[in-house]
Protein backbone atom coordinates (compact mmCIF):
# COMPACT_ATOMS: atom_id res chain seq x y z
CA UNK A 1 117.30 -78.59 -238.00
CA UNK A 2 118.38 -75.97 -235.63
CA UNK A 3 116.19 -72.87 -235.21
CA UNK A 4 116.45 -69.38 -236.57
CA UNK A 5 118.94 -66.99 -234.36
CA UNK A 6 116.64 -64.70 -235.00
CA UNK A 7 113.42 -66.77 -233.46
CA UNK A 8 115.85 -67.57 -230.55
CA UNK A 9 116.33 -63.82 -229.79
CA UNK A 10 112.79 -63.14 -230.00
CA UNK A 11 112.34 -66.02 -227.54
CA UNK A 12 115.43 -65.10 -225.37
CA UNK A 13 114.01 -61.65 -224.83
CA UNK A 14 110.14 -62.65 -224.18
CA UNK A 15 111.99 -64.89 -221.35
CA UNK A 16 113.65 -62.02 -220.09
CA UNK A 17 110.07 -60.43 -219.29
CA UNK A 18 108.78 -63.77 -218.36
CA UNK A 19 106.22 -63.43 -221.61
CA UNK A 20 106.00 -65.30 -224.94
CA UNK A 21 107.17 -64.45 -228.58
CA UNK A 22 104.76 -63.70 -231.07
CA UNK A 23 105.23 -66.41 -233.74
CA UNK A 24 103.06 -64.47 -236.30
CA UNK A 25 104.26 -60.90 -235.38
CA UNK A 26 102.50 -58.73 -238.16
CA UNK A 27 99.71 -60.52 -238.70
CA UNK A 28 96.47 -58.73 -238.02
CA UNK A 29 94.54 -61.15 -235.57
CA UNK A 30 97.52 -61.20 -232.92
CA UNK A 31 97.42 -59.02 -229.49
CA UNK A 32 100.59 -57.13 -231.19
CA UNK A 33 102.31 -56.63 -234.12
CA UNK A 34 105.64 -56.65 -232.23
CA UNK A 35 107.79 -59.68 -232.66
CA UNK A 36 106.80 -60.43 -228.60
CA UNK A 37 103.84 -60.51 -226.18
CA UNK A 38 103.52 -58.11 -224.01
CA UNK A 39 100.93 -55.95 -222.35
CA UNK A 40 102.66 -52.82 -221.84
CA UNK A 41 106.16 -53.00 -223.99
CA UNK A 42 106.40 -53.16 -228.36
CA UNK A 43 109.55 -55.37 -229.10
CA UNK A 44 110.75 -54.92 -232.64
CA UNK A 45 113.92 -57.73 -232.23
CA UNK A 46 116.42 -57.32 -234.93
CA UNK A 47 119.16 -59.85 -235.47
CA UNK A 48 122.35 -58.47 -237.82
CA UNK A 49 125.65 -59.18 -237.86
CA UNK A 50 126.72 -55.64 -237.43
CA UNK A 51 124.19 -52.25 -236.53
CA UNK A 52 125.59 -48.85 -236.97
CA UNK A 53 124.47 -47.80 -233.70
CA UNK A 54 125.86 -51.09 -231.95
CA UNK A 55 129.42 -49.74 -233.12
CA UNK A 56 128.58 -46.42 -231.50
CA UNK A 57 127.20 -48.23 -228.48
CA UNK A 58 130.59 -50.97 -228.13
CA UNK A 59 132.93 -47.52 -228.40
CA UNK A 60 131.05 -45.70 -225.70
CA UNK A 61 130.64 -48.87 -223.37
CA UNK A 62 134.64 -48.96 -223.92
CA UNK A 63 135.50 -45.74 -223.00
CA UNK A 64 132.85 -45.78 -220.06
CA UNK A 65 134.29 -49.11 -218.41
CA UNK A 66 137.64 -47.26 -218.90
CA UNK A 67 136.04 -44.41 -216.27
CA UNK A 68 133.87 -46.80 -214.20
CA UNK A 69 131.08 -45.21 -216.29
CA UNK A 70 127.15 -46.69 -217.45
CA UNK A 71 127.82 -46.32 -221.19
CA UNK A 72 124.80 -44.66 -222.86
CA UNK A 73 124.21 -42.77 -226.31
CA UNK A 74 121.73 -40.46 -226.44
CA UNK A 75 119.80 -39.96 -229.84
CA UNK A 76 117.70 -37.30 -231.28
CA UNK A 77 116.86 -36.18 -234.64
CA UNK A 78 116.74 -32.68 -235.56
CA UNK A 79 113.37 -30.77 -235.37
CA UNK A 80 112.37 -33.64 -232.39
CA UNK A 81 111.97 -33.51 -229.21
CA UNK A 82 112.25 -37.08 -228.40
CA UNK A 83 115.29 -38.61 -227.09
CA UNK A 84 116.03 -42.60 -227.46
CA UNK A 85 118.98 -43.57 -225.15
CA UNK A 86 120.47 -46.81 -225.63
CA UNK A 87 122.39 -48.90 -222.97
CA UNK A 88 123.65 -52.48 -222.29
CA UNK A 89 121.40 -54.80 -220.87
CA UNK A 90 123.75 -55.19 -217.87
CA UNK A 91 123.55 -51.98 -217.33
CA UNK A 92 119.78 -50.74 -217.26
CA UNK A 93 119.65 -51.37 -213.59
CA UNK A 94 122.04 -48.89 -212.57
CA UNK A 95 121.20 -46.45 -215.16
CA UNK A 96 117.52 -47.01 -213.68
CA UNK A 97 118.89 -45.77 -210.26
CA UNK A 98 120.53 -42.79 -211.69
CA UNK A 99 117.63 -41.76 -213.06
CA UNK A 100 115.46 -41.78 -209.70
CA UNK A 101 118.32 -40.42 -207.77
CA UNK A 102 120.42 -38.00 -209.89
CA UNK A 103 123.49 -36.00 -208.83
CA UNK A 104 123.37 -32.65 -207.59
């Protein structure tokens, strides 16, 4: 019987970091309650066949590769100071170097 996509994304992203996946995330004797081990990063891993905010992210990526752009959205609720900014895997490298070097 073939595995969970799910599990496998939990597992593909733990690789990613070189760690493992938590195959009890939530239970209370673990490390973390985050779906993967890791010392310093909290993965919450959520499979669907369509996220609101993936739709936002595929249009933005669109019109960014259009420009030769890093596609990133930029979230933050009212009455918060936080911002979450979201970007494609392939592109957190460069959007990495932006960030220490930024234009003047």
């Amino acid at each position: 019987m073939s595995d969970k996509v799910w599990k496998q994304l939990e597992r593909d992203v733990a690789a990613a970091f070189g760690v493992v996946r938590n195959r009890v995330s939530g239970a209370v004797d673990q490390l973390t309650r985050g779906d993967v081990v890791h010392r310093r990063i909290y993965f919450e891993c959520k499979y669907s066949k369509r996220h609101a905010i993936v739709t936002l992210m595929k249009e933005t990526r669109r019109r960014a590769d259009v420009e030769g752009k890093i596609g990133v959205v930029v979230l933050q609720e009212a009455g918060n100071k936080t911002r979450y900014y979201l970007v494609a895997e392939r592109d957190i490298d460069a959007l990495s170097e932006e960030l220490r070097s930024p234009q003047k």
